[in-house]
Protein backbone atom coordinates (compact mmCIF):
# COMPACT_ATOMS: atom_id res chain seq x y z
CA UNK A 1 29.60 18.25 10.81
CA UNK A 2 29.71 14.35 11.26
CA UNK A 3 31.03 11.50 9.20
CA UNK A 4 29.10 8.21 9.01
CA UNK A 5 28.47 5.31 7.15
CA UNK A 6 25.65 5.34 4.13
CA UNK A 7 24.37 2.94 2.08
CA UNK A 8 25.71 2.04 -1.52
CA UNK A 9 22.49 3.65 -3.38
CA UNK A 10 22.92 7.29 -1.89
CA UNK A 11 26.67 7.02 -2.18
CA UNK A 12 26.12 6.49 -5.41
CA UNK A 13 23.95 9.22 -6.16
CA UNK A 14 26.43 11.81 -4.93
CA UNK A 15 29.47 10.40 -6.95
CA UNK A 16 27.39 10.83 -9.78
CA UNK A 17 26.84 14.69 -9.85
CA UNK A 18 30.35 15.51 -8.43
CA UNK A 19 33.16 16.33 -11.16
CA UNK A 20 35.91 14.97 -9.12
CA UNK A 21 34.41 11.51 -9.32
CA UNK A 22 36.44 8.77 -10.82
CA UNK A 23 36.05 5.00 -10.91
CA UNK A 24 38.70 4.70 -7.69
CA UNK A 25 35.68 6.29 -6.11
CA UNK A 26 32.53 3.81 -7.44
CA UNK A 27 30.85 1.50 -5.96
CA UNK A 28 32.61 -1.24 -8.33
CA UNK A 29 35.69 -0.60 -7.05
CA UNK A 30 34.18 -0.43 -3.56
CA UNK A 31 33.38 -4.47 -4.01
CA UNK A 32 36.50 -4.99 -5.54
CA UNK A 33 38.75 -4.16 -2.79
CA UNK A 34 36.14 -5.86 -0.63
CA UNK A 35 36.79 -9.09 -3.10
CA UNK A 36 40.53 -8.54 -2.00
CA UNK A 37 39.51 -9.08 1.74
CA UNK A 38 40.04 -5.13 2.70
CA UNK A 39 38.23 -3.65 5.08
CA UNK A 40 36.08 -1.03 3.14
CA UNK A 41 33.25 1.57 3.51
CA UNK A 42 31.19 4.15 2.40
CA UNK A 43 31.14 7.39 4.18
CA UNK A 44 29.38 10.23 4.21
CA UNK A 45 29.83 14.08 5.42
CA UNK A 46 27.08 15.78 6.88
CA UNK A 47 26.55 19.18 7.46
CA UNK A 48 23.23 19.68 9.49
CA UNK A 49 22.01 16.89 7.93
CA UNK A 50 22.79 17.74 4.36
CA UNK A 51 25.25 15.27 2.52
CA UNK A 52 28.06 17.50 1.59
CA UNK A 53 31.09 14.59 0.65
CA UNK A 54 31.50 11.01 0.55
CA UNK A 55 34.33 8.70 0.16
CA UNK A 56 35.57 4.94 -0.19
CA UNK A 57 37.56 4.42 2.54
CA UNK A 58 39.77 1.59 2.22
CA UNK A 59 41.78 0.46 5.61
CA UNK A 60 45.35 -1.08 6.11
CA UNK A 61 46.60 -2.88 9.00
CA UNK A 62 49.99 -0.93 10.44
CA UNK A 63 51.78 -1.66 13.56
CA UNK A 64 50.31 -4.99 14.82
CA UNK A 65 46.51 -4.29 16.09
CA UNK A 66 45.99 -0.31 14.18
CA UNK A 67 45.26 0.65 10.35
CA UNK A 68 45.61 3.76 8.32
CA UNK A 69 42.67 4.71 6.23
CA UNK A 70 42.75 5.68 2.50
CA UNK A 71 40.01 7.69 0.71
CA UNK A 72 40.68 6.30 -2.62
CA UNK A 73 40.94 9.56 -4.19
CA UNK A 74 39.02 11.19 -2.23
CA UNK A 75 37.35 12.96 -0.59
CA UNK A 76 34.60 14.15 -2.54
CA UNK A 77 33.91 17.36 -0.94
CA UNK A 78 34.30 20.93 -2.23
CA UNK A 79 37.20 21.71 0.80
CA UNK A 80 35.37 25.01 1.96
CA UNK A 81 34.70 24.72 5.83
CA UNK A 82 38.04 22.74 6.41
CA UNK A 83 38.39 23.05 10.26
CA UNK A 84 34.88 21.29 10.87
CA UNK A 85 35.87 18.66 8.14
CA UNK A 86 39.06 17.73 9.93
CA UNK A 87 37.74 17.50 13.15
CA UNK A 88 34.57 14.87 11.93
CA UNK A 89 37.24 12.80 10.41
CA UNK A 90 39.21 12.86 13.64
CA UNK A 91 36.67 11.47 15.62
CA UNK A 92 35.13 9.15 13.26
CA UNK A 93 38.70 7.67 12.29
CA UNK A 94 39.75 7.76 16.19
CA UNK A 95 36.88 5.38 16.41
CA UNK A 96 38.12 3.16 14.11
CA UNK A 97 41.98 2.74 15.38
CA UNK A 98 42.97 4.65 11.91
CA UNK A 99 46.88 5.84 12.78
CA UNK A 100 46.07 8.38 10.04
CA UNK A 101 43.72 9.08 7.30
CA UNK A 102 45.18 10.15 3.73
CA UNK A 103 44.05 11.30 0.74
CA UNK A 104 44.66 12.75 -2.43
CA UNK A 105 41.65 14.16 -4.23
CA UNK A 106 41.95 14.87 -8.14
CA UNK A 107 41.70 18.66 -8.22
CA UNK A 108 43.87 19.91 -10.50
CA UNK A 109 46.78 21.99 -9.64
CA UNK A 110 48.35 22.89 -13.22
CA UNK A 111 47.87 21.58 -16.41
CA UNK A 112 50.65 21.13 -19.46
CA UNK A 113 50.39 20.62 -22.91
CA UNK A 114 52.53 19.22 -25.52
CA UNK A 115 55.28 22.12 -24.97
CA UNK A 116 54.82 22.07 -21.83
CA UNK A 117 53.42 25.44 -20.99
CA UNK A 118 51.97 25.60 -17.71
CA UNK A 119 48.34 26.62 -16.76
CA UNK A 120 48.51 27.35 -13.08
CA UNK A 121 45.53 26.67 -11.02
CA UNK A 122 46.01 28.70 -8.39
CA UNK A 123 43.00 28.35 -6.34
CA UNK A 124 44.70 24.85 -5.88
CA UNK A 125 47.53 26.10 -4.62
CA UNK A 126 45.72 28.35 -2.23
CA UNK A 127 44.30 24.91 -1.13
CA UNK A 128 47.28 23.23 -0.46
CA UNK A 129 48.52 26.02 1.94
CA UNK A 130 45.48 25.94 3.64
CA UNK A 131 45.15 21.70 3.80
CA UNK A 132 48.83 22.31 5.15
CA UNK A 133 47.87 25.26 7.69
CA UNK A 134 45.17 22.95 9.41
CA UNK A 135 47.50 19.74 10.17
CA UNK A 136 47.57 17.76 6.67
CA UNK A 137 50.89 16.82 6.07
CA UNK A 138 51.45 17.24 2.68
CA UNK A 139 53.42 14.64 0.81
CA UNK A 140 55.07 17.40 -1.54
CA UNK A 141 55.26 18.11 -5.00
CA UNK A 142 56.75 14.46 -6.64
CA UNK A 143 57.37 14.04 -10.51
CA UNK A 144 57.29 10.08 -10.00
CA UNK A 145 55.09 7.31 -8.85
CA UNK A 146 56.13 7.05 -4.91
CA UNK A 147 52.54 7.84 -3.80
CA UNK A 148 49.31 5.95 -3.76
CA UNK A 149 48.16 7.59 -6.95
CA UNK A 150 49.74 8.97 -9.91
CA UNK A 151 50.42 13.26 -9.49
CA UNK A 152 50.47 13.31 -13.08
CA UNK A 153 48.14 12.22 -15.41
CA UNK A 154 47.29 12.54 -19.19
CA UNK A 155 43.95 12.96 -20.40
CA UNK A 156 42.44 13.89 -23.92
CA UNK A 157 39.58 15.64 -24.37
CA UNK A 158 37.35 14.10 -26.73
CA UNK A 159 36.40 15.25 -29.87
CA UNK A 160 33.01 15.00 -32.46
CA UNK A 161 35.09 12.60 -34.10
CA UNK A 162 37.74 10.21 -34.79
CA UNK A 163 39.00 12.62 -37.82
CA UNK A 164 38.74 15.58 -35.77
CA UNK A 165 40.91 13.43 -32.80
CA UNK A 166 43.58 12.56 -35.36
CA UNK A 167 44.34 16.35 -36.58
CA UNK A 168 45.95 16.06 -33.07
CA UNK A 169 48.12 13.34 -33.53
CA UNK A 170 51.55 14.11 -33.92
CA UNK A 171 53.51 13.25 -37.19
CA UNK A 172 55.52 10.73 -35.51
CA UNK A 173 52.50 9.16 -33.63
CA UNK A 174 50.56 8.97 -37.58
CA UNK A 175 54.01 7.52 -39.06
CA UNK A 176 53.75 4.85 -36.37
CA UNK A 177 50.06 4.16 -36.39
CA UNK A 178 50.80 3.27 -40.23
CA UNK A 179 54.21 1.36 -39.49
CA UNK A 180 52.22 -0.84 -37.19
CA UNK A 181 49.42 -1.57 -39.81
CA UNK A 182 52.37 -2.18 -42.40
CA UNK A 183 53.38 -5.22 -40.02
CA UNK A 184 50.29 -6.79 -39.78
CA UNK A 185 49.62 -5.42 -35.95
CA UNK A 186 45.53 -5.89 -35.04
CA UNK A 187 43.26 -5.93 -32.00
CA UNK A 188 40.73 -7.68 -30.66
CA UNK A 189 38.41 -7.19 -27.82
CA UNK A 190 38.42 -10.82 -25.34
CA UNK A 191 37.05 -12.16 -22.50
CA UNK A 192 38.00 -13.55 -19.13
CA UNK A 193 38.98 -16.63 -20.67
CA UNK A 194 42.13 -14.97 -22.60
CA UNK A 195 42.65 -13.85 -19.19
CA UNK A 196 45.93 -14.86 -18.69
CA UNK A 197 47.25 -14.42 -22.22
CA UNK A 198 47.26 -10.64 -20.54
CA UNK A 199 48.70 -10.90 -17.55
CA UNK A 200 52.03 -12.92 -19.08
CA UNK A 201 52.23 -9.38 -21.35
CA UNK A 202 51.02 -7.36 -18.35
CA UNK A 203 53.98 -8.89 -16.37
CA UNK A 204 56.66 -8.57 -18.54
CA UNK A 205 55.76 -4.67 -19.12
CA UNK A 206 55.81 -4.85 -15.36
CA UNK A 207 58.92 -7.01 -14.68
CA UNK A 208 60.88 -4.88 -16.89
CA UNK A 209 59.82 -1.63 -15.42
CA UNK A 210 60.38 -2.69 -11.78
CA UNK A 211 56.48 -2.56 -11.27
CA UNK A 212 54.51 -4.34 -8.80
CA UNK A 213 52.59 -7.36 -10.29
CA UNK A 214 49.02 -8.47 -9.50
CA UNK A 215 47.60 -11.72 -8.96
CA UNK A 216 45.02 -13.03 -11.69
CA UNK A 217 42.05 -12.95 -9.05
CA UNK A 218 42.50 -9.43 -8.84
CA UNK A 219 41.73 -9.11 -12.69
CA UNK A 220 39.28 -11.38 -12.45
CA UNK A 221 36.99 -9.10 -9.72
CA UNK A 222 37.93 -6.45 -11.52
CA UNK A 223 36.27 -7.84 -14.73
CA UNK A 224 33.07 -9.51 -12.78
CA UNK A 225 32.48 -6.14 -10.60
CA UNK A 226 32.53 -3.58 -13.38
CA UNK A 227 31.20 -6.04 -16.35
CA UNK A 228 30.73 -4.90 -19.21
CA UNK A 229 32.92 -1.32 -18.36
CA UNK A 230 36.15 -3.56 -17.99
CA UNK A 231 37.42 -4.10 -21.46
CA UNK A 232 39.94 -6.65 -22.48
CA UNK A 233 42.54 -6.56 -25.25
CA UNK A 234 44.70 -8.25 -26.98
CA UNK A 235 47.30 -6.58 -29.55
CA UNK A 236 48.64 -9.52 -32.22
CA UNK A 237 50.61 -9.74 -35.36
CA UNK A 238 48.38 -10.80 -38.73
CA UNK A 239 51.45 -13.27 -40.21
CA UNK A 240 49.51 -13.38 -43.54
CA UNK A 241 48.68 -10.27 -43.62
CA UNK A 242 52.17 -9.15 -42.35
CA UNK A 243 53.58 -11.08 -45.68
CA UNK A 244 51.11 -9.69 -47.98
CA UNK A 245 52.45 -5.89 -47.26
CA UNK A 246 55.42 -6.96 -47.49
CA UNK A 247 54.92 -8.67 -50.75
CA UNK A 248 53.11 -5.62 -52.03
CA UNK A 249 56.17 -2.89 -51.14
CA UNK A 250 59.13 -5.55 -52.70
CA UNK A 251 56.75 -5.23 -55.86
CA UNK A 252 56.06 -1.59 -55.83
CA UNK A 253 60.14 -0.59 -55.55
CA UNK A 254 60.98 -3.51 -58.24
CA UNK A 255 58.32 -1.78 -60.50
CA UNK A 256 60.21 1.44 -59.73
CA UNK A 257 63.61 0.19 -60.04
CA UNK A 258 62.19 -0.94 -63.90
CA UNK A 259 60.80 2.72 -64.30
CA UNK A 260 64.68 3.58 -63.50
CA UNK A 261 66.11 1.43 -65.71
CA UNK A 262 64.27 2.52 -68.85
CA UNK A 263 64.83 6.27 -67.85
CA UNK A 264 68.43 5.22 -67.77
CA UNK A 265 68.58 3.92 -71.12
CA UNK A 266 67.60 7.01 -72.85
CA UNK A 267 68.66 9.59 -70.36
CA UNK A 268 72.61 10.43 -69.20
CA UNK A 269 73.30 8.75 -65.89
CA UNK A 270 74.26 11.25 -63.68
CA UNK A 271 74.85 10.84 -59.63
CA UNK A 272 71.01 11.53 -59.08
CA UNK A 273 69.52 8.69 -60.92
CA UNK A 274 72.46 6.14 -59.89
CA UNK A 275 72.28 7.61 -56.06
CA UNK A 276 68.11 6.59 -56.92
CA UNK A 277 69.26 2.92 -57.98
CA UNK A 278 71.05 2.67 -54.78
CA UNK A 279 68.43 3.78 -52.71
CA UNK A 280 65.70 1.30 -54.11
CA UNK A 281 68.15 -1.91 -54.27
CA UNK A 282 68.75 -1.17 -50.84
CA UNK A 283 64.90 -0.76 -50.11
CA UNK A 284 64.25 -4.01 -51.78
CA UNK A 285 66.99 -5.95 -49.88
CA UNK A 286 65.59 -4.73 -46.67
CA UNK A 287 62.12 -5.75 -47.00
CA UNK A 288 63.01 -9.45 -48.49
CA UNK A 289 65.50 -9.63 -45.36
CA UNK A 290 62.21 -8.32 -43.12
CA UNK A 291 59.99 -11.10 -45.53
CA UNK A 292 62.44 -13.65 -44.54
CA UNK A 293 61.66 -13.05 -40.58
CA UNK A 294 58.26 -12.59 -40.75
CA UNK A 295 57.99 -16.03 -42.52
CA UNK A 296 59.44 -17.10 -39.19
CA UNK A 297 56.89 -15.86 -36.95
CA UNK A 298 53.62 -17.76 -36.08
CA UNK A 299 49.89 -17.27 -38.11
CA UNK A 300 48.75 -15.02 -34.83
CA UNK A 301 51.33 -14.06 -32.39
CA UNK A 302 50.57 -11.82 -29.18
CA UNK A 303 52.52 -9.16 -28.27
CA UNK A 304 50.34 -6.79 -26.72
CA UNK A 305 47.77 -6.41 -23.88
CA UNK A 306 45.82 -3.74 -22.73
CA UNK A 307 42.69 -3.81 -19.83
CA UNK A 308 40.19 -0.62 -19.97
CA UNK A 309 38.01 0.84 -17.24
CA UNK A 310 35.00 2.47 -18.54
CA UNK A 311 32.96 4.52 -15.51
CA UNK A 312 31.12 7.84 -15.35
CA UNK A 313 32.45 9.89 -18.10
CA UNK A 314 35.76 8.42 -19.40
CA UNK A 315 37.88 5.39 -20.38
CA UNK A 316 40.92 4.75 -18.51
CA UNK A 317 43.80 2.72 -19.98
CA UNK A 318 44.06 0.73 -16.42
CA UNK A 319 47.29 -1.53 -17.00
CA UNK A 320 48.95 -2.65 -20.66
CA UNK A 321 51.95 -4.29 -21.24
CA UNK A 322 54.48 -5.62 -24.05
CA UNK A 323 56.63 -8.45 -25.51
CA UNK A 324 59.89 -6.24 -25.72
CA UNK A 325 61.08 -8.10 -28.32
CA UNK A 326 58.22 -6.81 -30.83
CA UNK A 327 58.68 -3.80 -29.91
CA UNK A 328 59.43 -2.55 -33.61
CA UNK A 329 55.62 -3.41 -33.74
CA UNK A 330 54.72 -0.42 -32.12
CA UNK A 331 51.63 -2.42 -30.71
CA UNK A 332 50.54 1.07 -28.93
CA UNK A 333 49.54 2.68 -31.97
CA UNK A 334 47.01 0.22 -32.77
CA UNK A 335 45.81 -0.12 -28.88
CA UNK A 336 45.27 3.53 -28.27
CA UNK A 337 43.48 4.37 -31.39
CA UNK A 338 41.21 1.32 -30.36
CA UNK A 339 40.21 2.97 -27.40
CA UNK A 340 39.42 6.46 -28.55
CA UNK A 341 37.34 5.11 -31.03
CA UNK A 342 35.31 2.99 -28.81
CA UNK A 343 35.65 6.01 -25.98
CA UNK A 344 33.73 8.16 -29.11
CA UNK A 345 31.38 5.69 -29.99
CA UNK A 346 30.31 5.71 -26.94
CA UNK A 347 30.46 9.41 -26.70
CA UNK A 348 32.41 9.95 -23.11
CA UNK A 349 34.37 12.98 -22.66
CA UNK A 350 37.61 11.77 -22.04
CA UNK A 351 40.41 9.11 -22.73
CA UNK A 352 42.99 8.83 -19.58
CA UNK A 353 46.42 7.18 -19.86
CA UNK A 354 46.84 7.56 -16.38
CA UNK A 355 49.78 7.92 -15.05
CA UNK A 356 53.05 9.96 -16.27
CA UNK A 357 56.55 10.94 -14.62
CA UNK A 358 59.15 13.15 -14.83
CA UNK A 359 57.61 14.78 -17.86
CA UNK A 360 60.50 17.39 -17.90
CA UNK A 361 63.01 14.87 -17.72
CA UNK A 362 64.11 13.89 -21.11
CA UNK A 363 66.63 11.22 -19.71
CA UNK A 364 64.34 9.49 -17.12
CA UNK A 365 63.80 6.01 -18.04
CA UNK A 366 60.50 6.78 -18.93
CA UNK A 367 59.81 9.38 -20.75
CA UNK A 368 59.47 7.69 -23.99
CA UNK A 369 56.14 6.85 -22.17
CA UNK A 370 55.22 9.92 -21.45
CA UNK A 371 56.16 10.55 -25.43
CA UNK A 372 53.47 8.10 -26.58
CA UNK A 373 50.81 9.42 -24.74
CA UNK A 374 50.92 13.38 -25.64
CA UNK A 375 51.49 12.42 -29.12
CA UNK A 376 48.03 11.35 -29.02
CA UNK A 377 46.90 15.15 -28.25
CA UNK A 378 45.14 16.16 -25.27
CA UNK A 379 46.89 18.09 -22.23
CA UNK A 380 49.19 16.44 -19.05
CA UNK A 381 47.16 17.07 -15.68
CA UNK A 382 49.40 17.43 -12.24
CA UNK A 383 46.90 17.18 -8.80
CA UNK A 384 47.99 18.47 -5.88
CA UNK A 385 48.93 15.23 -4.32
CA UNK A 386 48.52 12.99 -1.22
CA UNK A 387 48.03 14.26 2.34
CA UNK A 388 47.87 12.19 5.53
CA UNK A 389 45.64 13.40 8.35
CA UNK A 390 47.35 12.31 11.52
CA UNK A 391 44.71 10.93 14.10
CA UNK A 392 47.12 9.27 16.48
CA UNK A 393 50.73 11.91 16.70
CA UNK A 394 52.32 9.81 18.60
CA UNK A 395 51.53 6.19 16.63
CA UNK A 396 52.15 8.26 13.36
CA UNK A 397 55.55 9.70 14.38
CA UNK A 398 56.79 5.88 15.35
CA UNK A 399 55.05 4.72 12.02
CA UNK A 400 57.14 7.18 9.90
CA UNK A 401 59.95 6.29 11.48
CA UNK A 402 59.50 3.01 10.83
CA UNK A 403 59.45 3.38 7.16
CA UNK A 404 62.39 5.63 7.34
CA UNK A 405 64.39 2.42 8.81
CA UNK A 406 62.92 -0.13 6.40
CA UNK A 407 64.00 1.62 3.59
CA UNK A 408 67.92 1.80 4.64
C-alpha cells in the first residue's frame, strides 16, 4: 500500500461515489485553502495499484521549520487493512516533515433524535478501539467544539416535500415561523456585492459567542471557488409590511372588543366576559405600543445573515449570524425554511446545520441552538472524532507539551 499524489480529475471521481464525502473533502475547497496560501494536496491510497482512499491534505507550520498534516475530514477509505494504511501514511508524511497527521472522518458513531434516544453504531466503536490499538491517539469523546471539526452534527433527512418536511416541525418552531412573518421578517438571496452586509451580522453572532472571525477574502474564495453552490442571504424586516399586520390585528381585537360590547348589553356580565374585556384591551394596547416601535425602524432593516454550501448531496448552513437586538424577530425561522425549500427544489437528500454541543446540557450557553435546529425535525449525528497519527514521537511529545504550557 502507498500514498501519492493524483491529479484533481481522478480525485474527484472517487469523492464522488464514496458516502463519507463532504464538501471539506472537494476539490472547491481544495482551491480554497490553496487561495488562503496553505500548503495543500490531493492524495491517493493504493493498494496494488487500485485506488482504495483519497484525501485533502491540508498542512500547518508547527515548531519553526515542521508542519502537521490535516485530512480535512478524511480519509476517505473504508478503514479495513489498517496496519498497511498507517504505515503508507508514515512514510509518505515522514517525507514531508509532517510532526503528525490527523484526522477525523465522518462515520457515524451514534445517532439521537429529538428525545434523545440513542442509536449506537457499534461497528464504529469497534473502529475506534482498533484506530486506538494501532497508534492513533484518539482525541476522546468531546460534547463541544475544541476539535478541528464539529463531533456533533444535525442533519435532516429530506422529504418529497415541503408539507411533508413541516409535519416535523415542532409546535414551537411553527408558532415562530408565523411570529416572524407577523413582523414583517423576509429573505433574499444576494451576491458578493452585499458581501459585507454579512460579515458585520456574521461577526456579531461570532463576537458574542466567543467565535473566531474570518477575514472577507476568505468569503470571497469561498463564493468564486464553489459559484453558484455558495449561497448568500440576507434576513430583513419588511417596515411596511411589518405595520400593515400590525394594523390588521389592532383592527381584528377592536372588532372583537365591539362583538363584546353588544353581547354585554343584552347578556349579564359575569367574571368571564369582563375577564374577556380585559384580555382584548390589553391585546390592543400591546400591539399599538409594538405599532409605535415599528414606526421607528427603517423601510428595510437587516438583521440576519446566513452563507450556504451546496456540494454532492446536501446543503450545509456554513456560518449565519444575528443583530441581538432583533432577536424577538426570530430571523431563523424564516432562514431555515429558505433553505429546505431550495435544498427540495433541488432535490438533495439532506439539510445540515452543522455543528451542535452539549446537546444533553440544558444549561450550556448554547443549547437554545441546539433547540432551533431539532425543532426543524431530522436526527443529531455524533462521529467518532479526531485522531492524530504521530510520525515524529519525539517532535509530537514536545509539541503537546507545548500546547499544554500555552494554554496556562
Amino acid at each position: 500500500m502507498i500514498v501519492k499524489k493524483i491529479d484533481a480529475k481522478i480525485y474527484n471521481n472517487f469523492v464522488m461515489n464514496n458516502n463519507l464525502k463532504s464538501f471539506y473533502q472537494s476539490v472547491e475547497w481544495y482551491k480554497v485553502k490553496k487561495d488562503e496560501g496553505k500548503k495543500c494536496e490531493l492524495l491517493g491510497v493504493f493498494d496494488e495499484n487500485k485506488l482504495v482512499g483519497v484525501s485533502l491534505i491540508i498542512y500547518s507550520q508547527i515548531l519553526k521549520k515542521y508542519y502537521y498534516a490535516y485530512a480535512s475530514r478524511g480519509f476517505l477509505y473504508d478503514y479495513q487493512n489498517i496496519s498497511d494504511f498507517k504505515k503508507s501514511l508514515i512514510k509518505y508524511f515522514k517525507s514531508q516533515k509532517a510532526i503528525f497527521l490527523r484526522i477525523d472522518p465522518p462515520i457515524i458513531l451514534a445517532t439521537y433524535n429529538k428525545e434523545l434516544n440513542k442509536e449506537l453504531h457499534w461497528e464504529s466503536y469497534q473502529l475506534i478501539e482498533r484506530l486506538k490499538y494501532f497508534g492513533f491517539k484518539h482525541f476522546g469523546y468531546n460534547m463541544g467544539f475544541e476539535t478541528s471539526q464539529f463531533r456533533f452534527v444535525h442533519r435532516l433527512n429530506l422529504k418529497d416535500s415541503f408539507d411533508e418536511q413541516l409535519k416535523e416541525f415542532s409546535k414551537s418552531t411553527k408558532k415562530n415561523m408565523e411570529l416572524a412573518n407577523f413582523r414583517g421578517v423576509e429573505i433574499k438571496k444576494v451576491d458578493i456585492n452585499c458581501l459585507e452586509k454579512a460579515i458585520s451580522l456574521f461577526d456579531m453572532t461570532a463576537n458574542r459567542k466567543k467565535f473566531l472571525t474570518f477575514r472577507k477574502k476568505f468569503f470571497e474564495d469561498i463564493m468564486n471557488e464553489f459559484q453558484d453552490q455558495a449561497n448568500l442571504y440576507l434576513v430583513y424586516i419588511n417596515k411596511e409590511k411589518y405595520i400593515n399586520n400590525i394594523k390588521d390585528m389592532i383592527q381584528e381585537y377592536k372588532n372583537k372588543l365591539k362583538e363584546l360590547e353588544l353581547k354585554k348589553q343584552h347578556d349579564h356580565v359575569g367574571i368571564k366576559l369582563k375577564t374577556q374585556d380585559e384580555i382584548l384591551k390589553n391585546s390592543i394596547k400591546k400591539y399599538e405600543e409594538e405599532l409605535v416601535s415599528a414606526k421607528q425602524l427603517e423601510d428595510f432593516t437587516n438583521i440576519a445573515s446566513m452563507l450556504t454550501i451546496t456540494k454532492y448531496d446536501e446543503v450545509v448552513s456554513f456560518v449565519s449570524g444575528m443583530d441581538n437586538a432583533y432577536r424577538k424577530f426570530c430571523p431563523k425561522y424564516i432562514m431555515y425554511p429558505e433553505m429546505i425549500k431550495n435544498a427540495l427544489n433541488q432535490k438533495l437528500k439532506y439539510v445540515n446545520f452543522l455543528g451542535v454541543k452539549n446537546i444533553f446540557d440544558k444549561n450550556d450557553s448554547d443549547y437554545g441552538m441546539y433547540e432551533i435546529k431539532k425543532g426543524f425535525g431530522g436526527k443529531t449525528i455524533e462521529y467518532i472524532g479526531e485522531f492524530d497519527l504521530p510520525i515524529n514521537k519525539a517532535l509530537y511529545f514536545i509539541y503537546k507539551i507545548n500546547k499544554v504550557i500555552k494554554r496556562r
